[in-house]
PDB file of N, CA and C in Angstrom:
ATOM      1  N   UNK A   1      97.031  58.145 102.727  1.00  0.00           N
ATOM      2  CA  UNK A   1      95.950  58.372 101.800  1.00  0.00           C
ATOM      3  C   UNK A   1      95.928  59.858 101.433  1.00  0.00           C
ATOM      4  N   UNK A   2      96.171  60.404 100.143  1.00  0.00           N
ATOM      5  CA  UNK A   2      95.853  61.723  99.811  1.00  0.00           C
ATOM      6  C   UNK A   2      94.538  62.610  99.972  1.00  0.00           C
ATOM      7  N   UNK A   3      94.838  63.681 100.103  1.00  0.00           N
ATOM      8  CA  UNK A   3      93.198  64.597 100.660  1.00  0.00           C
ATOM      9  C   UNK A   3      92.660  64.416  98.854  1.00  0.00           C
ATOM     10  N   UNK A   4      91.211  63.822  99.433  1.00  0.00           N
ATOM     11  CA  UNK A   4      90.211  64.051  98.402  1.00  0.00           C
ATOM     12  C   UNK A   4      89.716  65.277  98.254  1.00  0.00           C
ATOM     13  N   UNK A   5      90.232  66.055  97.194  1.00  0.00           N
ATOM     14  CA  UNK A   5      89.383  67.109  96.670  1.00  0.00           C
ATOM     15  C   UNK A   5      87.978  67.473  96.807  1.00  0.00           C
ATOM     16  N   UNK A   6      87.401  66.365  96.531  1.00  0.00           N
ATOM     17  CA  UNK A   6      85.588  66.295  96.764  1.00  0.00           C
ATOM     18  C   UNK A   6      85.160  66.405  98.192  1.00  0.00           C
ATOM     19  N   UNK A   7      86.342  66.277  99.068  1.00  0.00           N
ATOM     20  CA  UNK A   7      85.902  66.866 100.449  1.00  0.00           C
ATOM     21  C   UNK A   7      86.430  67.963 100.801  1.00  0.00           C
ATOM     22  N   UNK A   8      86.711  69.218 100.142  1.00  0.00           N
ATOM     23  CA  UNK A   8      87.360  70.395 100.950  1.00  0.00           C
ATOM     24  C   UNK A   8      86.069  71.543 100.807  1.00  0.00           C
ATOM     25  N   UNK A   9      86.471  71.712 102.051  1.00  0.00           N
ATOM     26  CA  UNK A   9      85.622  72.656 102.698  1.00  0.00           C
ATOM     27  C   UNK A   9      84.752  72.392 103.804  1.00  0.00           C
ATOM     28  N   UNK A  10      84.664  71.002 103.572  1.00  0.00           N
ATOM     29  CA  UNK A  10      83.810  69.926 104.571  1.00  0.00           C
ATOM     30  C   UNK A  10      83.874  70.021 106.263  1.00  0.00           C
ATOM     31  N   UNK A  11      85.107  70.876 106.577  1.00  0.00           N
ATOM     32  CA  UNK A  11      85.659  70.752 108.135  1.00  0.00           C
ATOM     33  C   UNK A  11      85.321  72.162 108.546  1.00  0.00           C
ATOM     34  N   UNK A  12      84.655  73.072 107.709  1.00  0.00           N
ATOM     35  CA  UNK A  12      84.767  74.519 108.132  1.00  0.00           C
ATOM     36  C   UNK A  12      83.112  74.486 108.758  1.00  0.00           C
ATOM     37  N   UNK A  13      83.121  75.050 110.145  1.00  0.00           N
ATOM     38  CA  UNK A  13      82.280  74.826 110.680  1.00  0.00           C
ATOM     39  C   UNK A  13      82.140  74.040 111.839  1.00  0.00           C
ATOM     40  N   UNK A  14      83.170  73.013 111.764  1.00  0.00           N
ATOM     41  CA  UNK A  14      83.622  72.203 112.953  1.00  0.00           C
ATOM     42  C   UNK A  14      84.173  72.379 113.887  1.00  0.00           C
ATOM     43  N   UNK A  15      84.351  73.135 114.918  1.00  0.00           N
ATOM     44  CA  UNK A  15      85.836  73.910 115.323  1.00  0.00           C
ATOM     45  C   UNK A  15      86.947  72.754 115.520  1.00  0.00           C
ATOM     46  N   UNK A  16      86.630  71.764 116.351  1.00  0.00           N
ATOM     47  CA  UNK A  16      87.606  71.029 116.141  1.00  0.00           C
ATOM     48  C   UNK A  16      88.242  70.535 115.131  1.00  0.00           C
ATOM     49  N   UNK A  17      87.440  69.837 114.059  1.00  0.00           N
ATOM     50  CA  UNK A  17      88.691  69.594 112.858  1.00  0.00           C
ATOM     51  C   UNK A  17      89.251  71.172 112.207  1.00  0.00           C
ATOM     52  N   UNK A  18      88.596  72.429 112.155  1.00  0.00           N
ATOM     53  CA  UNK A  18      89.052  73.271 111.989  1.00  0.00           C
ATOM     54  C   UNK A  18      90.426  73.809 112.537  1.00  0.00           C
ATOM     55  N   UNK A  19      90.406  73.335 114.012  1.00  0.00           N
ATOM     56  CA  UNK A  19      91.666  73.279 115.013  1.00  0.00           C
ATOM     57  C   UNK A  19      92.366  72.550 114.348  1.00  0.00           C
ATOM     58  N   UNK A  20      92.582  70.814 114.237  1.00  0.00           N
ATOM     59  CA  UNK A  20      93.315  70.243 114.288  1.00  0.00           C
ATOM     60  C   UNK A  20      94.028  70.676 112.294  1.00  0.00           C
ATOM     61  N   UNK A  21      93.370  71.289 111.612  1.00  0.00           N
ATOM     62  CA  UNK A  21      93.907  71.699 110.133  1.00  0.00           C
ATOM     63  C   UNK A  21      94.713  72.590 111.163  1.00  0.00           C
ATOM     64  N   UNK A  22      94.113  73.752 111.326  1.00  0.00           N
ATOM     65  CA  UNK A  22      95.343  74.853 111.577  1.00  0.00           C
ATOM     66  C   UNK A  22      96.765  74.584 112.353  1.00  0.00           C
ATOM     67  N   UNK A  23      96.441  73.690 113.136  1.00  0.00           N
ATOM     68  CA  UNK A  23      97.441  73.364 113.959  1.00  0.00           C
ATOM     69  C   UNK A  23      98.687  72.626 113.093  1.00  0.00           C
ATOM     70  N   UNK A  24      98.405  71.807 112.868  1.00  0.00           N
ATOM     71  CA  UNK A  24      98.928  70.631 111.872  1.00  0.00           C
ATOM     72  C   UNK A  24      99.778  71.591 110.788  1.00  0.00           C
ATOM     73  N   UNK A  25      98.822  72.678 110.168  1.00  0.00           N
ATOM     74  CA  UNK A  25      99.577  73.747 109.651  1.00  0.00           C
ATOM     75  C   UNK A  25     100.294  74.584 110.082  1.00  0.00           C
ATOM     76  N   UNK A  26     100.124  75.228 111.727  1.00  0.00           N
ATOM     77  CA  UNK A  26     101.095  75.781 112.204  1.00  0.00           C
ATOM     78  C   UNK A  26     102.123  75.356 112.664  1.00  0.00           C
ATOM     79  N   UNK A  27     102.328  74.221 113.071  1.00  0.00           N
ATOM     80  CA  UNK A  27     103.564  73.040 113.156  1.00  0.00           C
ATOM     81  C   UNK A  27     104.588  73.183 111.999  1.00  0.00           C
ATOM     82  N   UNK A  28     103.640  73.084 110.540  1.00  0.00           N
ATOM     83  CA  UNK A  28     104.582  72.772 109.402  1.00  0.00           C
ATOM     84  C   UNK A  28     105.344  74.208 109.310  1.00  0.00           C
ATOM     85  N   UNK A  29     104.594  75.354 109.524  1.00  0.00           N
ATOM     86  CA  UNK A  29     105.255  76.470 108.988  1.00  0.00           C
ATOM     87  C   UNK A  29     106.170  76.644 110.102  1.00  0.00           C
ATOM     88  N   UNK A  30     105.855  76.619 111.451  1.00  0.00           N
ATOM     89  CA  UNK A  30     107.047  77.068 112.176  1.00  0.00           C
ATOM     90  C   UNK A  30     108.368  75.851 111.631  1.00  0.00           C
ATOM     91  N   UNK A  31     107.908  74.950 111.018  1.00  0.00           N
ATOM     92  CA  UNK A  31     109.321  74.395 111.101  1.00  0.00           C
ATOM     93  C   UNK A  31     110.058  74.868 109.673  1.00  0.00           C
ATOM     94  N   UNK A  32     109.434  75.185 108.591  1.00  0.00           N
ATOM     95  CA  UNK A  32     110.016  75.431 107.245  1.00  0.00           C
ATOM     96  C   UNK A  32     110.423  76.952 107.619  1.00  0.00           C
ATOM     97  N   UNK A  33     109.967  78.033 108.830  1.00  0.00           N
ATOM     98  CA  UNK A  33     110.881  79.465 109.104  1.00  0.00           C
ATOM     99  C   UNK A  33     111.904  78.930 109.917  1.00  0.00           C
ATOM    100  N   UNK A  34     111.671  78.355 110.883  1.00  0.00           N
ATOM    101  CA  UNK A  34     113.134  77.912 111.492  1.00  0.00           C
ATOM    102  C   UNK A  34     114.054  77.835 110.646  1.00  0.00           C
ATOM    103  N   UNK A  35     113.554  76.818 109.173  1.00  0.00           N
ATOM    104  CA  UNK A  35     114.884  76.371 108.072  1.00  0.00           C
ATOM    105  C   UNK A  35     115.251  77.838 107.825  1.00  0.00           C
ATOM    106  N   UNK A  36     114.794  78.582 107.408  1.00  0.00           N
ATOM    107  CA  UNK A  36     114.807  80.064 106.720  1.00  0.00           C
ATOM    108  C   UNK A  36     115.351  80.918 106.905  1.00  0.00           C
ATOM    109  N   UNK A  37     114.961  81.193 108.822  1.00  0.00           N
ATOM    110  CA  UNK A  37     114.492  82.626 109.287  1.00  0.00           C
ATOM    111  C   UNK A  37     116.581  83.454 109.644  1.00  0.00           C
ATOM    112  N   UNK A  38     117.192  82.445 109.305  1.00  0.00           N
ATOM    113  CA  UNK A  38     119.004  82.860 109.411  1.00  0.00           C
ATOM    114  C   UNK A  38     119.134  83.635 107.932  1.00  0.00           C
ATOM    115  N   UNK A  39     118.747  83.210 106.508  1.00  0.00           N
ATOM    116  CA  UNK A  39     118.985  83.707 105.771  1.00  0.00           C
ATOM    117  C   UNK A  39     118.459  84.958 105.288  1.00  0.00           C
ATOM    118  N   UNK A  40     117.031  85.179 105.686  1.00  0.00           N
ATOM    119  CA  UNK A  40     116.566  86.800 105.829  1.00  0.00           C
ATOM    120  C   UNK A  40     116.876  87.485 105.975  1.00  0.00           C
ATOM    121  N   UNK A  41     116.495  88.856 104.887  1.00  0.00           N
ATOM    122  CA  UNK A  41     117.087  89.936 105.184  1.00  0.00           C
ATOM    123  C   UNK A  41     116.300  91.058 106.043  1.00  0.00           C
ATOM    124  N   UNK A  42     116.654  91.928 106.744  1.00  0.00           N
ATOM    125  CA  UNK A  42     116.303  93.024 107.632  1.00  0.00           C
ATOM    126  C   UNK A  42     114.994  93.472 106.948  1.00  0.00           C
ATOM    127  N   UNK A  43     114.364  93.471 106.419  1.00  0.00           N
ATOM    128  CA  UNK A  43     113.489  94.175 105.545  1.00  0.00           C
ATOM    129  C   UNK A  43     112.393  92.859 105.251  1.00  0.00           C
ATOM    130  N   UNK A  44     112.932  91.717 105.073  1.00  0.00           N
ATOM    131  CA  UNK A  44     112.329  90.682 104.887  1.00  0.00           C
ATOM    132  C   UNK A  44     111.468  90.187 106.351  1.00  0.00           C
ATOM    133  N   UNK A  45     112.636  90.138 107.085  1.00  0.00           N
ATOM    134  CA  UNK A  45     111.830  89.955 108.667  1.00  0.00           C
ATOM    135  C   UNK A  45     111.076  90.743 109.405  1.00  0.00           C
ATOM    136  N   UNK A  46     110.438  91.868 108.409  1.00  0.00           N
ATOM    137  CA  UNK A  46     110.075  93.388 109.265  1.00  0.00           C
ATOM    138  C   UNK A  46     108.884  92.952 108.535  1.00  0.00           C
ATOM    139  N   UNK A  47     108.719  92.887 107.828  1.00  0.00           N
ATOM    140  CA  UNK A  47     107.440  92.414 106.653  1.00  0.00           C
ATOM    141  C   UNK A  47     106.702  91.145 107.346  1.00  0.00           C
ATOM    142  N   UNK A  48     107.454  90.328 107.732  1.00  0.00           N
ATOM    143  CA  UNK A  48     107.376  88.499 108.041  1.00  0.00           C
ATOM    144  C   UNK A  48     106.885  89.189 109.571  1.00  0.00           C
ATOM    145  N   UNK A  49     107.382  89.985 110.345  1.00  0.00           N
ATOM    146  CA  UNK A  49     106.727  90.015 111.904  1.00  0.00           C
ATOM    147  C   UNK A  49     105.774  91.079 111.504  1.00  0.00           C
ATOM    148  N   UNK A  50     105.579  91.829 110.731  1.00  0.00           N
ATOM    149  CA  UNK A  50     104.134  92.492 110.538  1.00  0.00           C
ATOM    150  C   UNK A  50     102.929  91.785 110.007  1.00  0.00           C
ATOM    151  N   UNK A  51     103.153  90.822 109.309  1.00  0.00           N
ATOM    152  CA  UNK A  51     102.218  89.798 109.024  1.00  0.00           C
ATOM    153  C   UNK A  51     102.310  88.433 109.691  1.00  0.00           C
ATOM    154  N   UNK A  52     102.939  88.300 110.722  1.00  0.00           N
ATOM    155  CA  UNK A  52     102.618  87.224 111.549  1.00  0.00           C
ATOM    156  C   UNK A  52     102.091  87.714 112.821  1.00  0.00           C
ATOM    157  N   UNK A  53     101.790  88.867 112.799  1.00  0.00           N
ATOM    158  CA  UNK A  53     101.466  89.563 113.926  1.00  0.00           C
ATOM    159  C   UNK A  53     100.164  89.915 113.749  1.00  0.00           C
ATOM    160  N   UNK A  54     100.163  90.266 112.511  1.00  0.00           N
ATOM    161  CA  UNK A  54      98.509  90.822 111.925  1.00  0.00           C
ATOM    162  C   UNK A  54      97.552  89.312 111.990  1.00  0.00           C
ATOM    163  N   UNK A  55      98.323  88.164 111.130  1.00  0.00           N
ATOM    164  CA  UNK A  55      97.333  86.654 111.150  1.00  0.00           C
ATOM    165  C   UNK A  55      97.372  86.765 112.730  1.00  0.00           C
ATOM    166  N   UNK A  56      98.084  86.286 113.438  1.00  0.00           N
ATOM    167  CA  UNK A  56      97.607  85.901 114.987  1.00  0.00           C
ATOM    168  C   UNK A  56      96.695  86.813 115.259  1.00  0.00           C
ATOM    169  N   UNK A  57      96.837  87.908 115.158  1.00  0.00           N
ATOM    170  CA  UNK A  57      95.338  89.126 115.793  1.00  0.00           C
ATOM    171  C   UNK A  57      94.498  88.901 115.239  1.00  0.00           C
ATOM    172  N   UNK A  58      94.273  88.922 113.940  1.00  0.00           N
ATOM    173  CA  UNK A  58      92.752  88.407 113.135  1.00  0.00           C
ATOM    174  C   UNK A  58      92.449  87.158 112.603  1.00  0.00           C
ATOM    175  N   UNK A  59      93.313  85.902 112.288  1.00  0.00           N
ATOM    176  CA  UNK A  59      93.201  84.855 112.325  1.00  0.00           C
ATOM    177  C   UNK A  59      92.508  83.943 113.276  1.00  0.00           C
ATOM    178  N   UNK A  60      93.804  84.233 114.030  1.00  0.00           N
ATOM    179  CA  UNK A  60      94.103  83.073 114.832  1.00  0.00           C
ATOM    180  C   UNK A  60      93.272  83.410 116.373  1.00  0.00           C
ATOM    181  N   UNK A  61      93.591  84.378 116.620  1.00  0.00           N
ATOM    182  CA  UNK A  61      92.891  84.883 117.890  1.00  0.00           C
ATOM    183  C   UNK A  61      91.178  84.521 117.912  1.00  0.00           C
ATOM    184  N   UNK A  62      90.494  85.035 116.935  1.00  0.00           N
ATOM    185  CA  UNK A  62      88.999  84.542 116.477  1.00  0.00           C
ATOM    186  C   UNK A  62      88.916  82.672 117.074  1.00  0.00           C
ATOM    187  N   UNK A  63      89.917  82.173 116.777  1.00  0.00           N
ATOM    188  CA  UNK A  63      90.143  80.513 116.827  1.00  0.00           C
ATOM    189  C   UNK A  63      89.627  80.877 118.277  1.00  0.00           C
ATOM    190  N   UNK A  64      91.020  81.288 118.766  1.00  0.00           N
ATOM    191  CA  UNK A  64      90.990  80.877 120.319  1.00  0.00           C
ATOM    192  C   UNK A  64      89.964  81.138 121.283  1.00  0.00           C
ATOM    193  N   UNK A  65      88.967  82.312 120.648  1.00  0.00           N
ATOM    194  CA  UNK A  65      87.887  82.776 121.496  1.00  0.00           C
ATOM    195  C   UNK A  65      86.840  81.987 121.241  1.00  0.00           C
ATOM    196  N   UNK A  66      86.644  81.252 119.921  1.00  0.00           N
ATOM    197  CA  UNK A  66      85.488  79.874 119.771  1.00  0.00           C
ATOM    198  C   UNK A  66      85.781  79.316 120.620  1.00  0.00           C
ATOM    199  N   UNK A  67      87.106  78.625 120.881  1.00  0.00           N
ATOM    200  CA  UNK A  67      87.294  77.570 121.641  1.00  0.00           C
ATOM    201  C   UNK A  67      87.547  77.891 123.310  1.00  0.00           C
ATOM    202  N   UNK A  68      87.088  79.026 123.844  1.00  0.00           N
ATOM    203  CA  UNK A  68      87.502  79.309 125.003  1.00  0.00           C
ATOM    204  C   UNK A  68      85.656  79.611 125.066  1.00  0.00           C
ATOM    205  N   UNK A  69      84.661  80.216 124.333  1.00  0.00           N
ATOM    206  CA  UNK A  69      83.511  79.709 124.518  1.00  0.00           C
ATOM    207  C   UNK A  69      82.460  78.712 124.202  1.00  0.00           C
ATOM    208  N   UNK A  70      83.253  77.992 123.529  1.00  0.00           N
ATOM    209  CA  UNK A  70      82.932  76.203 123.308  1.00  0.00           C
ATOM    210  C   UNK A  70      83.049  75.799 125.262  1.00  0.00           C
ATOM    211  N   UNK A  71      84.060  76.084 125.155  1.00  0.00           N
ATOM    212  CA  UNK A  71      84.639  75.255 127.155  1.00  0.00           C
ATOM    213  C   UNK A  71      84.834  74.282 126.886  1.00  0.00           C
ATOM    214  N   UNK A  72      85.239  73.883 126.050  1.00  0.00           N
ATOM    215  CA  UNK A  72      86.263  72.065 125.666  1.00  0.00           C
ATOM    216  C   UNK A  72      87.180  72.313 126.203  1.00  0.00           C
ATOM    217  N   UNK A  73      88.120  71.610 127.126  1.00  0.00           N
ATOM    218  CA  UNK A  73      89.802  71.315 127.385  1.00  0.00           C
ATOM    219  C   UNK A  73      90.167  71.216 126.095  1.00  0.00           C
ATOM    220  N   UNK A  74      89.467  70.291 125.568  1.00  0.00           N
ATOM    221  CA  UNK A  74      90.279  69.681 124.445  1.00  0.00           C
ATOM    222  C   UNK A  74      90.897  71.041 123.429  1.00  0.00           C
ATOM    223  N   UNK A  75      90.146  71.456 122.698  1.00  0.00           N
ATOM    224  CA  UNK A  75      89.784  72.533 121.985  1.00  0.00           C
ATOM    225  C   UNK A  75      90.528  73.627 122.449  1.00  0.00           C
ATOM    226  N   UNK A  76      90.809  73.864 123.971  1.00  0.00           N
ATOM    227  CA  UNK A  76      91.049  75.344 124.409  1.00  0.00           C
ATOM    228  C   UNK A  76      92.625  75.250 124.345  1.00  0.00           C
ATOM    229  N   UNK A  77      93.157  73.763 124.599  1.00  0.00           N
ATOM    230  CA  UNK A  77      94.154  73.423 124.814  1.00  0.00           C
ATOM    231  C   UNK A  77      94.926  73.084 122.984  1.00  0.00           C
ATOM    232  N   UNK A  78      93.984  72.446 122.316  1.00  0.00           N
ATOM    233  CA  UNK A  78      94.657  72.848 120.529  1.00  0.00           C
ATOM    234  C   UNK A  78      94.527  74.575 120.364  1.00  0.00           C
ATOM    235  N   UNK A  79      93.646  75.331 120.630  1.00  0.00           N
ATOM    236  CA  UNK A  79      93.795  76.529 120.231  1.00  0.00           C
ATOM    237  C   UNK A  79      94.965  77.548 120.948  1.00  0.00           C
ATOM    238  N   UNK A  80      95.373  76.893 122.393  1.00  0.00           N
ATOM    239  CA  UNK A  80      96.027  77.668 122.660  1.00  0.00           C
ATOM    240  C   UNK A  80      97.613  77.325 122.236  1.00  0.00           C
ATOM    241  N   UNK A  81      97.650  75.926 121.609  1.00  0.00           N
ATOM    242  CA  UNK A  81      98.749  75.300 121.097  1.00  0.00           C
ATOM    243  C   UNK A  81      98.957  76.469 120.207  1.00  0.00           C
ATOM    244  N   UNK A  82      98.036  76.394 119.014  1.00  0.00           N
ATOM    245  CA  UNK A  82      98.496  77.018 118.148  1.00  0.00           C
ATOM    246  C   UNK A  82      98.933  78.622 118.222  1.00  0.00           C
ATOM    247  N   UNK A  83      97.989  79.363 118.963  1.00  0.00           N
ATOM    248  CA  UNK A  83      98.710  80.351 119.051  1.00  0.00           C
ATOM    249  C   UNK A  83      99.828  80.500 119.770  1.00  0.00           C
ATOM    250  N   UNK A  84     100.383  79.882 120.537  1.00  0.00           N
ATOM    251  CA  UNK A  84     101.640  79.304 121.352  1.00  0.00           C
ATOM    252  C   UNK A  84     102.706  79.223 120.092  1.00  0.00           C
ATOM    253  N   UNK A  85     102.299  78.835 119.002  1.00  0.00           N
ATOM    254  CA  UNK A  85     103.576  78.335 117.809  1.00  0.00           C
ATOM    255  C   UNK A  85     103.851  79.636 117.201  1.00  0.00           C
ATOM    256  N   UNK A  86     102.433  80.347 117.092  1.00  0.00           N
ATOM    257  CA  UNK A  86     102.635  82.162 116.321  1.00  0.00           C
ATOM    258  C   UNK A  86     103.129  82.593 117.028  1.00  0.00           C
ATOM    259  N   UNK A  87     103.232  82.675 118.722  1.00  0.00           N
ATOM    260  CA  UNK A  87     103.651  83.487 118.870  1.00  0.00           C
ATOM    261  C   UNK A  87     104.995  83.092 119.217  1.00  0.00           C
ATOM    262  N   UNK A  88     105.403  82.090 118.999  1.00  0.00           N
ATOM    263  CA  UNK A  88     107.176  81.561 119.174  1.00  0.00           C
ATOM    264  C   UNK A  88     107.500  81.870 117.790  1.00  0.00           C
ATOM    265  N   UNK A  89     106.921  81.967 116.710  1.00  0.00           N
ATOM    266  CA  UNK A  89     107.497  82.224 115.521  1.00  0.00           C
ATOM    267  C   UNK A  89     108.289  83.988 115.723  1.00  0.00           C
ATOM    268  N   UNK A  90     106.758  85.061 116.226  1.00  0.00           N
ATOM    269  CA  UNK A  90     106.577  85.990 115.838  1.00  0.00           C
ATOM    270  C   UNK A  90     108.684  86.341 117.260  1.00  0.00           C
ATOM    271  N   UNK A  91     108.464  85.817 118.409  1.00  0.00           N
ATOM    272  CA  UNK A  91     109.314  85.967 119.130  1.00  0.00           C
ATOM    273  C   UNK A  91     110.790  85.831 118.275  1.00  0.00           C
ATOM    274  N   UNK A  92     110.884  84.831 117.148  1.00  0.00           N
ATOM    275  CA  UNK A  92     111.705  84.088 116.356  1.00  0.00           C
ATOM    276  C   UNK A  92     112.267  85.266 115.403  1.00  0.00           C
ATOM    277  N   UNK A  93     111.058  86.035 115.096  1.00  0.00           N
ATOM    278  CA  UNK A  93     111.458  87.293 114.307  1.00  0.00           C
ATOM    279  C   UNK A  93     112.007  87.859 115.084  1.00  0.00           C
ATOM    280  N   UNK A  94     111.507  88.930 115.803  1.00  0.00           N
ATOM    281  CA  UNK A  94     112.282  89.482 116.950  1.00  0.00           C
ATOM    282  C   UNK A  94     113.598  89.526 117.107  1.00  0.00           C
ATOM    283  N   UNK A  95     113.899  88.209 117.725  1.00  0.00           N
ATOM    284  CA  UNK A  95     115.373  87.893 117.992  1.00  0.00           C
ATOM    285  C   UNK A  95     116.691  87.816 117.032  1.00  0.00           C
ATOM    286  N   UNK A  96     115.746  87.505 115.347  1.00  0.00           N
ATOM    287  CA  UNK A  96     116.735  87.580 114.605  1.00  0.00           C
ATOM    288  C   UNK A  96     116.678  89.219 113.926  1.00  0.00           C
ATOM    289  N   UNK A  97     115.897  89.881 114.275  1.00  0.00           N
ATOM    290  CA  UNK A  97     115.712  91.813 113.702  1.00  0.00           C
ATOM    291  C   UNK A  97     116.864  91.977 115.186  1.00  0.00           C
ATOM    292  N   UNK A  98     117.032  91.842 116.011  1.00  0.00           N
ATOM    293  CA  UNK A  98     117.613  92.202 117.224  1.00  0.00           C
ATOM    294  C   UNK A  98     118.976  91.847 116.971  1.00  0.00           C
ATOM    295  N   UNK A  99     119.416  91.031 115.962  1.00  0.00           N
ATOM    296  CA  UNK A  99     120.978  90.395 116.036  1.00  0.00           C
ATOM    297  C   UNK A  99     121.421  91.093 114.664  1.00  0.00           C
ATOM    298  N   UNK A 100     120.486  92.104 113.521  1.00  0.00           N
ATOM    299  CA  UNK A 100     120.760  92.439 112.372  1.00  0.00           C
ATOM    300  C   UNK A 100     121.620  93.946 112.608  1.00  0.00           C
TER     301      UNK A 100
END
């Protein structure tokens, strides 16, 4: 079923469905840089780990501290998923600036 338009915005405020969007989204992106992150250039991946470094600190981090004073398992355990994926991405940069 396609996302109805007439409901966006509807989940902000929720932390959990707020979690389960971001997550769902951080899944997709780590997998479309995996496709990528070989053809980048030195300059490209310096840019890409300065701004995946900056979202996890002011993004994503904000997530994880709702959900670590919520005290859900559930919640603490999607939030720490996700920053778990930034920061395997941000590691992902790294390794390929390290082989340039």
């Amino acid at each position: 079923m396609p996302a109805d338009p007439r409901n966006a915005g509807k989940d902000k405020g929720n932390l959990q469905m707020e979690l389960q969007n971001l997550l769902t989204s951080a899944r997709i992106r780590k997998m479309e840089y995996e496709a990528i992150v070989e053809e980048l250039e030195e300059d490209e991946l310096k840019y890409d780990l300065f701004e995946y470094q900056d979202y996890l600190e002011n993004y994503i981090m904000p997530y994880v501290e709702r959900a670590y004073k919520n005290g859900s398992k559930e919640l603490i355990g999607m939030a720490e998923e996700v920053k778990s994926i930034f920061e395997e991405i941000i590691d992902m940069i790294k390794a390929r600036i390290e082989k340039k």
